[in-house]
N, C-alpha and C. Protein backbone atom coordinates (compact mmCIF):
# COMPACT_ATOMS: atom_id res chain seq x y z
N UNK A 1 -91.42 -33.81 -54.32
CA UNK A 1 -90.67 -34.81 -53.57
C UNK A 1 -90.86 -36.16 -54.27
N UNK A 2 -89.73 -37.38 -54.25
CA UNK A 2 -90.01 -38.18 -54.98
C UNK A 2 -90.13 -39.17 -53.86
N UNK A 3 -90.78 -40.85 -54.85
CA UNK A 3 -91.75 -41.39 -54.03
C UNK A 3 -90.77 -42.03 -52.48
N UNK A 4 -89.61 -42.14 -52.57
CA UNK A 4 -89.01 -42.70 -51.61
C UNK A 4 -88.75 -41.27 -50.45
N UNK A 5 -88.72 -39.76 -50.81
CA UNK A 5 -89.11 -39.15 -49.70
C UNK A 5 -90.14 -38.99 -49.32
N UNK A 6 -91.58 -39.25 -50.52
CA UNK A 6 -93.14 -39.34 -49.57
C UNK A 6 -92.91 -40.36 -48.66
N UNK A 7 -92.08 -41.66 -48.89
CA UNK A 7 -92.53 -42.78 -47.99
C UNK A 7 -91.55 -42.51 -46.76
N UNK A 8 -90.83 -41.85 -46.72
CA UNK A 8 -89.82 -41.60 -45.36
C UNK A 8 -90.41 -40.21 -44.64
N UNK A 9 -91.21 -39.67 -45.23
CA UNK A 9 -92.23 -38.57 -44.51
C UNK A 9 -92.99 -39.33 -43.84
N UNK A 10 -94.03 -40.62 -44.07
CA UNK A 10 -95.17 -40.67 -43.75
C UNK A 10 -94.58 -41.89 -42.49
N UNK A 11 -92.97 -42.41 -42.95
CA UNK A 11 -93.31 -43.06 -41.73
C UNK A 11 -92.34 -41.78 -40.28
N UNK A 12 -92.30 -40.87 -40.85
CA UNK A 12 -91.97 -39.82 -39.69
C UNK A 12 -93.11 -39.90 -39.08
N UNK A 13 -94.09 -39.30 -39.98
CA UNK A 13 -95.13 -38.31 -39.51
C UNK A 13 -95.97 -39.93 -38.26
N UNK A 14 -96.18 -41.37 -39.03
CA UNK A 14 -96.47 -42.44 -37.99
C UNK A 14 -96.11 -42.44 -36.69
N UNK A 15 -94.27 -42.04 -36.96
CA UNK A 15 -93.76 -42.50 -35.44
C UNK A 15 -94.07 -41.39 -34.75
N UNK A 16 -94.35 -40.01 -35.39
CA UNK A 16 -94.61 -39.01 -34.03
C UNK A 16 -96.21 -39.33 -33.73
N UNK A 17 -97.13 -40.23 -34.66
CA UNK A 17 -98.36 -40.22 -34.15
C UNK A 17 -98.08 -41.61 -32.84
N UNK A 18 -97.65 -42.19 -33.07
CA UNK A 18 -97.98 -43.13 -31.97
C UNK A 18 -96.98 -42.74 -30.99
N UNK A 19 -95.65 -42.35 -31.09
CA UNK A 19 -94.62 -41.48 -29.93
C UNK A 19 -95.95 -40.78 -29.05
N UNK A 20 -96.58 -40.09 -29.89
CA UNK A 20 -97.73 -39.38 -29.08
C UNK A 20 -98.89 -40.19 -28.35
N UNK A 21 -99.04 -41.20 -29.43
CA UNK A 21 -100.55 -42.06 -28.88
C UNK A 21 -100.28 -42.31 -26.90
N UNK A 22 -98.72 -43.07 -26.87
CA UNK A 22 -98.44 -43.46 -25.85
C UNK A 22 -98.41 -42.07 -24.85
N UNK A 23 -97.92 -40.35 -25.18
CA UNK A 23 -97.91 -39.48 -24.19
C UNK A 23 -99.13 -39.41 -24.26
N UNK A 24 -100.47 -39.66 -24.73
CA UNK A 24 -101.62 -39.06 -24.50
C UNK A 24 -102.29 -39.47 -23.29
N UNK A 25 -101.78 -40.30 -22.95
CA UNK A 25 -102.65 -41.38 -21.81
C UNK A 25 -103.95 -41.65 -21.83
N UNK A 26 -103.97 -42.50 -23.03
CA UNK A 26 -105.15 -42.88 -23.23
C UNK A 26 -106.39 -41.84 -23.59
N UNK A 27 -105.58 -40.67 -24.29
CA UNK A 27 -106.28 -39.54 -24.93
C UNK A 27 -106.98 -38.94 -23.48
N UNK A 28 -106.43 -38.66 -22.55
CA UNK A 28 -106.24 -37.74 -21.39
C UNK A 28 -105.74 -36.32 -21.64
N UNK A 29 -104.49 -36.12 -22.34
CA UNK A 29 -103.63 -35.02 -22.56
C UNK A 29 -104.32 -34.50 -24.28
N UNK A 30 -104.56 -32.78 -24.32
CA UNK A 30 -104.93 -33.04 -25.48
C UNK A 30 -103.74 -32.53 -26.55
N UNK A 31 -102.36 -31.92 -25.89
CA UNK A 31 -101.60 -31.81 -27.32
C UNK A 31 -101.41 -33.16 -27.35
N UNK A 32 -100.94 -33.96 -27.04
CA UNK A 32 -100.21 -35.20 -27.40
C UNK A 32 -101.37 -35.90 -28.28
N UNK A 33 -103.27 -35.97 -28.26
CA UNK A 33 -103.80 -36.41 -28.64
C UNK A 33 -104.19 -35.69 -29.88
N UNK A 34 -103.86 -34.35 -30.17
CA UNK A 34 -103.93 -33.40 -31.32
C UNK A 34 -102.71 -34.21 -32.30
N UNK A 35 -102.07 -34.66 -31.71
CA UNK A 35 -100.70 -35.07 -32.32
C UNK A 35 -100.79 -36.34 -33.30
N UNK A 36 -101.66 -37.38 -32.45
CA UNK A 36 -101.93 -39.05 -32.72
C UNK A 36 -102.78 -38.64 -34.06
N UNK A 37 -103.78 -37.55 -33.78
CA UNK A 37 -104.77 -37.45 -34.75
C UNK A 37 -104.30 -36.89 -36.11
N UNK A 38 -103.34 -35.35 -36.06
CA UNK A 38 -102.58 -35.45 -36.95
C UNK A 38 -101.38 -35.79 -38.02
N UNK A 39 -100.58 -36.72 -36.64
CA UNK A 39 -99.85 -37.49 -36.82
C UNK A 39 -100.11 -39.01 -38.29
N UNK A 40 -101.39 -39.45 -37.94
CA UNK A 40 -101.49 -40.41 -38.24
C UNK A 40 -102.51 -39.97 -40.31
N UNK A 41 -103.16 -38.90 -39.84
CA UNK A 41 -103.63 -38.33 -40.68
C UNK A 41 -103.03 -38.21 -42.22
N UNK A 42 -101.34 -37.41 -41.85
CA UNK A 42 -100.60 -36.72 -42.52
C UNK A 42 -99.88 -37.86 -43.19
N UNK A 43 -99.85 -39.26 -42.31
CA UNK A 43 -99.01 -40.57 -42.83
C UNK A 43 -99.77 -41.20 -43.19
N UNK A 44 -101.35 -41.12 -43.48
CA UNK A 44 -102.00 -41.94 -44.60
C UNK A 44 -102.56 -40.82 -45.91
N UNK A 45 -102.07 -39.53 -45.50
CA UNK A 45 -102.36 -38.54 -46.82
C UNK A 45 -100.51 -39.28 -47.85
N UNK A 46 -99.56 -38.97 -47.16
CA UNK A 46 -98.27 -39.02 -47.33
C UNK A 46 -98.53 -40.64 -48.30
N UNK A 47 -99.07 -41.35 -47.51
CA UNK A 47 -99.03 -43.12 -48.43
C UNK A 47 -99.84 -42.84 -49.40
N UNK A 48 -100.91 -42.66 -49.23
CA UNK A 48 -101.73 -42.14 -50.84
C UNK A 48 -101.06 -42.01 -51.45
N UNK A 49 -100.11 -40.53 -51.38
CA UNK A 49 -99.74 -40.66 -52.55
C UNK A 49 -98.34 -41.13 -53.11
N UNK A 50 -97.79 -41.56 -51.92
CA UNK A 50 -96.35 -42.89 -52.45
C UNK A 50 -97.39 -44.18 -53.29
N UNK A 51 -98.09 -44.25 -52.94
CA UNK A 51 -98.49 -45.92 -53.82
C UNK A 51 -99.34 -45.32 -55.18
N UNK A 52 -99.34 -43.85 -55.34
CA UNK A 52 -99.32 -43.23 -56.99
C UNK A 52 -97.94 -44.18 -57.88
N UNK A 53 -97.06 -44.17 -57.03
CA UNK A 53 -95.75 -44.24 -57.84
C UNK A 53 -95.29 -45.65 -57.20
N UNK A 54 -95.43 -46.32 -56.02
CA UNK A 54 -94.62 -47.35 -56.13
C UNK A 54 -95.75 -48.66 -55.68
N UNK A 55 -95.39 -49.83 -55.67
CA UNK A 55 -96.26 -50.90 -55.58
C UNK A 55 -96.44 -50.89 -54.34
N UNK A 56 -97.90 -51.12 -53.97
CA UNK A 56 -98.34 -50.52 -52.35
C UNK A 56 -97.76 -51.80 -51.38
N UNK A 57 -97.27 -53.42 -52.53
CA UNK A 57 -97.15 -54.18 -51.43
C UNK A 57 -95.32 -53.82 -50.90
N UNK A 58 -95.00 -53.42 -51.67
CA UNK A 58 -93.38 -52.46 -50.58
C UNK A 58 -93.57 -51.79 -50.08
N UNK A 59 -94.45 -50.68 -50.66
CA UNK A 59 -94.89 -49.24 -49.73
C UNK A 59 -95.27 -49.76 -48.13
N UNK A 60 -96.07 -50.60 -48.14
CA UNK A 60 -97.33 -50.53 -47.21
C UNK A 60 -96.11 -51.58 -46.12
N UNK A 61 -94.95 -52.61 -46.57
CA UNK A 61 -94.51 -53.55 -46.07
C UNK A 61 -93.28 -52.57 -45.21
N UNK A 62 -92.85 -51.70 -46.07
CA UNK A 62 -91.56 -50.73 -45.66
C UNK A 62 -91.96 -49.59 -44.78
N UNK A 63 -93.13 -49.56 -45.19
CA UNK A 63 -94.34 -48.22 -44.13
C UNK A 63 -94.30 -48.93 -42.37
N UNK A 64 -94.53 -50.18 -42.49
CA UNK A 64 -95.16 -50.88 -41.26
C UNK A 64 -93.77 -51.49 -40.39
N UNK A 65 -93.21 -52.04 -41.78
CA UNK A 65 -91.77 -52.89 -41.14
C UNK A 65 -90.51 -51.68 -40.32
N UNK A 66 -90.54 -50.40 -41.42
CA UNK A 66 -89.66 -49.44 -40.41
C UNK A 66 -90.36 -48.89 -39.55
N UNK A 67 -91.75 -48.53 -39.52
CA UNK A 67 -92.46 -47.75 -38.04
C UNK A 67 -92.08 -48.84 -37.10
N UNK A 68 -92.39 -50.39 -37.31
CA UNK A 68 -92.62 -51.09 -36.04
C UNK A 68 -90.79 -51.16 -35.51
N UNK A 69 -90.06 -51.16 -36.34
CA UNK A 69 -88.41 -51.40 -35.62
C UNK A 69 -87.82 -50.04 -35.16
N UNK A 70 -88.54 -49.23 -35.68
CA UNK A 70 -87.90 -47.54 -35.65
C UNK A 70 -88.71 -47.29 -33.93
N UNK A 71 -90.07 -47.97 -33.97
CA UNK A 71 -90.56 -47.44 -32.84
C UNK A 71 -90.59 -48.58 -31.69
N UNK A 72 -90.19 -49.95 -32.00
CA UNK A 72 -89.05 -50.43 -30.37
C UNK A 72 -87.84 -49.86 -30.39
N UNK A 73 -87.28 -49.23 -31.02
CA UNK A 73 -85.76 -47.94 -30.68
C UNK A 73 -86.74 -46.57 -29.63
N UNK A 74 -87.60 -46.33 -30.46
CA UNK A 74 -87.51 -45.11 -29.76
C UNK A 74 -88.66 -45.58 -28.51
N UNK A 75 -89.42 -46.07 -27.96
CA UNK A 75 -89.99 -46.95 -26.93
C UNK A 75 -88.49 -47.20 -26.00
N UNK A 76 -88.14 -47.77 -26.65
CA UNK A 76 -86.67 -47.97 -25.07
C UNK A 76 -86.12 -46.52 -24.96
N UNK A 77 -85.99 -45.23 -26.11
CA UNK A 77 -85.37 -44.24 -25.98
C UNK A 77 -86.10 -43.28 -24.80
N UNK A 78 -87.09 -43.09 -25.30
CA UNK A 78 -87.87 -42.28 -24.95
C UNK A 78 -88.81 -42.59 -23.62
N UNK A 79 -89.36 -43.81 -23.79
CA UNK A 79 -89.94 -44.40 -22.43
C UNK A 79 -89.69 -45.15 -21.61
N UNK A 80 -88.52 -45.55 -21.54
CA UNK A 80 -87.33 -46.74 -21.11
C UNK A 80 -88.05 -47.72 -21.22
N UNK A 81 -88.70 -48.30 -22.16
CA UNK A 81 -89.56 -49.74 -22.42
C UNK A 81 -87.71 -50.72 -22.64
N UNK A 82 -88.32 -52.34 -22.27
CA UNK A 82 -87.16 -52.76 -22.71
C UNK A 82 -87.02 -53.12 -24.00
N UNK A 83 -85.76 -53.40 -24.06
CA UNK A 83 -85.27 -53.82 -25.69
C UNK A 83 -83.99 -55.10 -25.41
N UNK A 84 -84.51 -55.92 -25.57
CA UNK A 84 -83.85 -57.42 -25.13
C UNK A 84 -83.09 -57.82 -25.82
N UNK A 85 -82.81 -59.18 -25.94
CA UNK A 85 -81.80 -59.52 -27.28
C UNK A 85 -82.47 -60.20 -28.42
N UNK A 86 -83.73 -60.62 -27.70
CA UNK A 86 -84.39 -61.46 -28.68
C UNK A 86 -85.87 -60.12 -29.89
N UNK A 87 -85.46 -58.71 -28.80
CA UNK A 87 -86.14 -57.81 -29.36
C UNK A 87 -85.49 -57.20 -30.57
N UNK A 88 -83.97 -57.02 -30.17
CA UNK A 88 -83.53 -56.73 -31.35
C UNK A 88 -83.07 -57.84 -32.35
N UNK A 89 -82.89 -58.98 -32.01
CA UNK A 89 -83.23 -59.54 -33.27
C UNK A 89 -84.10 -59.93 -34.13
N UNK A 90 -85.28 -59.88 -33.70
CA UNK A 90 -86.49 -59.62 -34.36
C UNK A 90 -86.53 -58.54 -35.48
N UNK A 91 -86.16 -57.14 -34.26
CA UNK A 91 -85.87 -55.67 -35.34
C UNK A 91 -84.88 -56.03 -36.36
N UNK A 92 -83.94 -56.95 -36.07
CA UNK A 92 -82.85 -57.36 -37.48
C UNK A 92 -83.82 -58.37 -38.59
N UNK A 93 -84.74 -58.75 -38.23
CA UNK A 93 -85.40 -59.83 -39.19
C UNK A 93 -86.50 -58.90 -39.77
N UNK A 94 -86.89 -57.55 -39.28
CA UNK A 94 -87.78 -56.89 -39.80
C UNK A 94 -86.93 -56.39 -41.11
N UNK A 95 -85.74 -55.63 -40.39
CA UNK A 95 -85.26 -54.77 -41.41
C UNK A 95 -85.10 -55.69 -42.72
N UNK A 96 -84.25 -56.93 -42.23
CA UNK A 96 -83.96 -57.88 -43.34
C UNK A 96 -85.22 -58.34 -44.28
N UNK A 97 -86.26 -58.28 -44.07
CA UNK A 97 -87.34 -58.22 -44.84
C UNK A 97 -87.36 -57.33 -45.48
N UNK A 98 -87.44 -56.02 -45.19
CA UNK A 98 -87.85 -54.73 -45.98
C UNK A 98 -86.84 -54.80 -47.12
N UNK A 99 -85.51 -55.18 -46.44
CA UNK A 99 -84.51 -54.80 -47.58
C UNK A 99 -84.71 -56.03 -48.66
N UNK A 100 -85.29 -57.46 -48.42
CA UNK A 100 -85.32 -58.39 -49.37
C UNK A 100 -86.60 -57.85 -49.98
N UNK A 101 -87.71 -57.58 -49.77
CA UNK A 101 -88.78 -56.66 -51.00
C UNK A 101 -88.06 -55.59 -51.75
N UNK A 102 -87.03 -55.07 -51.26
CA UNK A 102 -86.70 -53.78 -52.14
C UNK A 102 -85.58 -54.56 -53.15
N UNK A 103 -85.16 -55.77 -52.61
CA UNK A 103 -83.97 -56.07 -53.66
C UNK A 103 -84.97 -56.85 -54.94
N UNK A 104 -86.21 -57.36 -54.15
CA UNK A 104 -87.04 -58.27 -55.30
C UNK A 104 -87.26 -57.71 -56.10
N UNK A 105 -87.26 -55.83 -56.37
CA UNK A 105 -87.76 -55.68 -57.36
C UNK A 105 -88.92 -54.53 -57.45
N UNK A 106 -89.83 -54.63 -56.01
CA UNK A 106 -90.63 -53.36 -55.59
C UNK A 106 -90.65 -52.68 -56.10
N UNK A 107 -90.54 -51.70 -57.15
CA UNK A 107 -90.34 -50.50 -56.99
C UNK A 107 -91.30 -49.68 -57.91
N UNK A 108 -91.48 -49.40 -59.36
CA UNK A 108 -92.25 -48.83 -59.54
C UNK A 108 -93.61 -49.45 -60.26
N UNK A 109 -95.13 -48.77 -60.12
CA UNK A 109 -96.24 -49.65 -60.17
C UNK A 109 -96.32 -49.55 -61.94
């Protein structure tokens, strides 16, 4: 797999760890807490080895910037948390970041 599908694995494998962190209730439930643990596991094995191949300060910026906007989408999807106007424009100033590191140049180390 090349380094831009390790880095779209690991921020899968993130959002199902914290999708889960929140069903665990406070690590009450134990699939959901089997989940956080492997969840989160599999998305810092997955970054290892994306920042073999790309500069960890995109990796690590595009790792954090799409979990945190990907997961106020799925927080309002999934748990009816709200999502305001001033929430999603925030999520528009995240994305717009990620995409200005990738136009700077990011890419291989």
């Amino acid at each position: 797999m090349n380094a831009w599908g390790l880095l779209a694995a690991a921020i899968a494998a993130e959002l199902v760890a914290t999708a889960s962190l929140k069903a665990s209730a406070g690590f009450s439930r134990l699939l959901p807490s089997v989940m956080v643990v492997l969840g989160y596991g599999v998305s810092f094995w997955l970054l290892g080895l994306t920042v073999k191949k790309l500069e960890i300060s995109t990796v690590y910026a595009i790792w954090s910037g799409a979990g945190t906007a990907l997961m106020a989408v799925i927080g309002w999807w999934l748990f009816k948390e709200s999502l305001t106007p001033l929430k999603l424009a925030s999520i528009a100033l995240i994305v717009a970041g990620v995409v200005g590191l990738n136009l700077s140049g990011g890419g291989h180390a």
